[in-house]
Protein backbone atom coordinates (compact mmCIF):
# COMPACT_ATOMS: atom_id res chain seq x y z
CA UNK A 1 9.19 -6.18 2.52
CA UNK A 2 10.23 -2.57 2.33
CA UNK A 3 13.05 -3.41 -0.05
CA UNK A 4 10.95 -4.91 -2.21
CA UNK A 5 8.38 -2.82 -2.14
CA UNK A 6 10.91 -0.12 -3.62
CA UNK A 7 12.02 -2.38 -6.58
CA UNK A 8 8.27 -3.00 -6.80
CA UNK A 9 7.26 1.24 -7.60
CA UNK A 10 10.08 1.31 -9.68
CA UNK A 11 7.65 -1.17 -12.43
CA UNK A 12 5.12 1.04 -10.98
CA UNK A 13 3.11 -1.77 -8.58
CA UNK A 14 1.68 -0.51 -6.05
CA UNK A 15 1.42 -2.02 -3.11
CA UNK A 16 -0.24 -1.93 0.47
CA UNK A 17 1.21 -2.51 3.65
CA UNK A 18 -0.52 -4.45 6.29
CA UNK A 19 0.86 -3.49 9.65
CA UNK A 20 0.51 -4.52 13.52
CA UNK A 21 1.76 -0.84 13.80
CA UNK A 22 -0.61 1.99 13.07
CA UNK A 23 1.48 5.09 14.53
CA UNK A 24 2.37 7.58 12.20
CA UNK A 25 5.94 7.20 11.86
CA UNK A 26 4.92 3.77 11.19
CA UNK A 27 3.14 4.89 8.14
CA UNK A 28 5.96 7.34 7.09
CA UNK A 29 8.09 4.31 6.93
CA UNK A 30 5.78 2.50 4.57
CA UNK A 31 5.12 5.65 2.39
CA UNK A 32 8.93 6.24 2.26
CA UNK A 33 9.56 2.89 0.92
CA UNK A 34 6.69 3.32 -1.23
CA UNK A 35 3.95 1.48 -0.03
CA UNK A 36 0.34 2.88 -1.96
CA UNK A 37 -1.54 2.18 1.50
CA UNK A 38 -0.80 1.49 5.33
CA UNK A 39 -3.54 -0.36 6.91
CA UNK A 40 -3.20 -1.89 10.32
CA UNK A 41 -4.15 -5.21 11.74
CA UNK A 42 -6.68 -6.36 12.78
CA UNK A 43 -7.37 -6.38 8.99
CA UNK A 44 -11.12 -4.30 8.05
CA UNK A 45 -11.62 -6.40 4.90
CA UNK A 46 -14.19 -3.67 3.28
CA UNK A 47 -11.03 -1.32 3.60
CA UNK A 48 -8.98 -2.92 2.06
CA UNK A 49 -11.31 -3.79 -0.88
CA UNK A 50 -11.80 -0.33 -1.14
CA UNK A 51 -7.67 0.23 -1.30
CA UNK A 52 -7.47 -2.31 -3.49
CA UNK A 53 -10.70 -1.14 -5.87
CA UNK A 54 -9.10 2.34 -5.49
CA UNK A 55 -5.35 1.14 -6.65
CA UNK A 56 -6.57 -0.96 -9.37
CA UNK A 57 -8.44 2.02 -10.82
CA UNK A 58 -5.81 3.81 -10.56
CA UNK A 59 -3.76 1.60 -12.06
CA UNK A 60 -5.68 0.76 -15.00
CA UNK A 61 -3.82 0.90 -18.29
CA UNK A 62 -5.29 4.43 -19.87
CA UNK A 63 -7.55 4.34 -23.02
């Protein structure tokens, strides 16, 4: 996943990572490889609409 993820932000997708793991070096690890978002398990499903929501306007071609 984390390889990917960095061929991924190279076409500039974002992308969040969904982790057992929520300690911070945990998260470094994600952001390093270029993960958007780190959200742990047990999933909160109205956080990660919001991530998503928040990625997808950010993403959003400009007018």
């Amino acid at each position: 996943g984390y390889e990917l993820m960095q061929e991924m932000r190279i076409r500039g997708v974002p992308g969040i990572a969904l982790s057992g793991f929520g300690m911070e070096s945990d998260v470094n690890r994600a952001r390093t490889a270029g993960f958007s978002e780190h959200l742990t398990k047990p999933i909160n499903f109205e956080r990660l609409e919001e991530v998503i929501q928040q990625l997808l306007s950010n993403n959003a071609p400009k007018r």
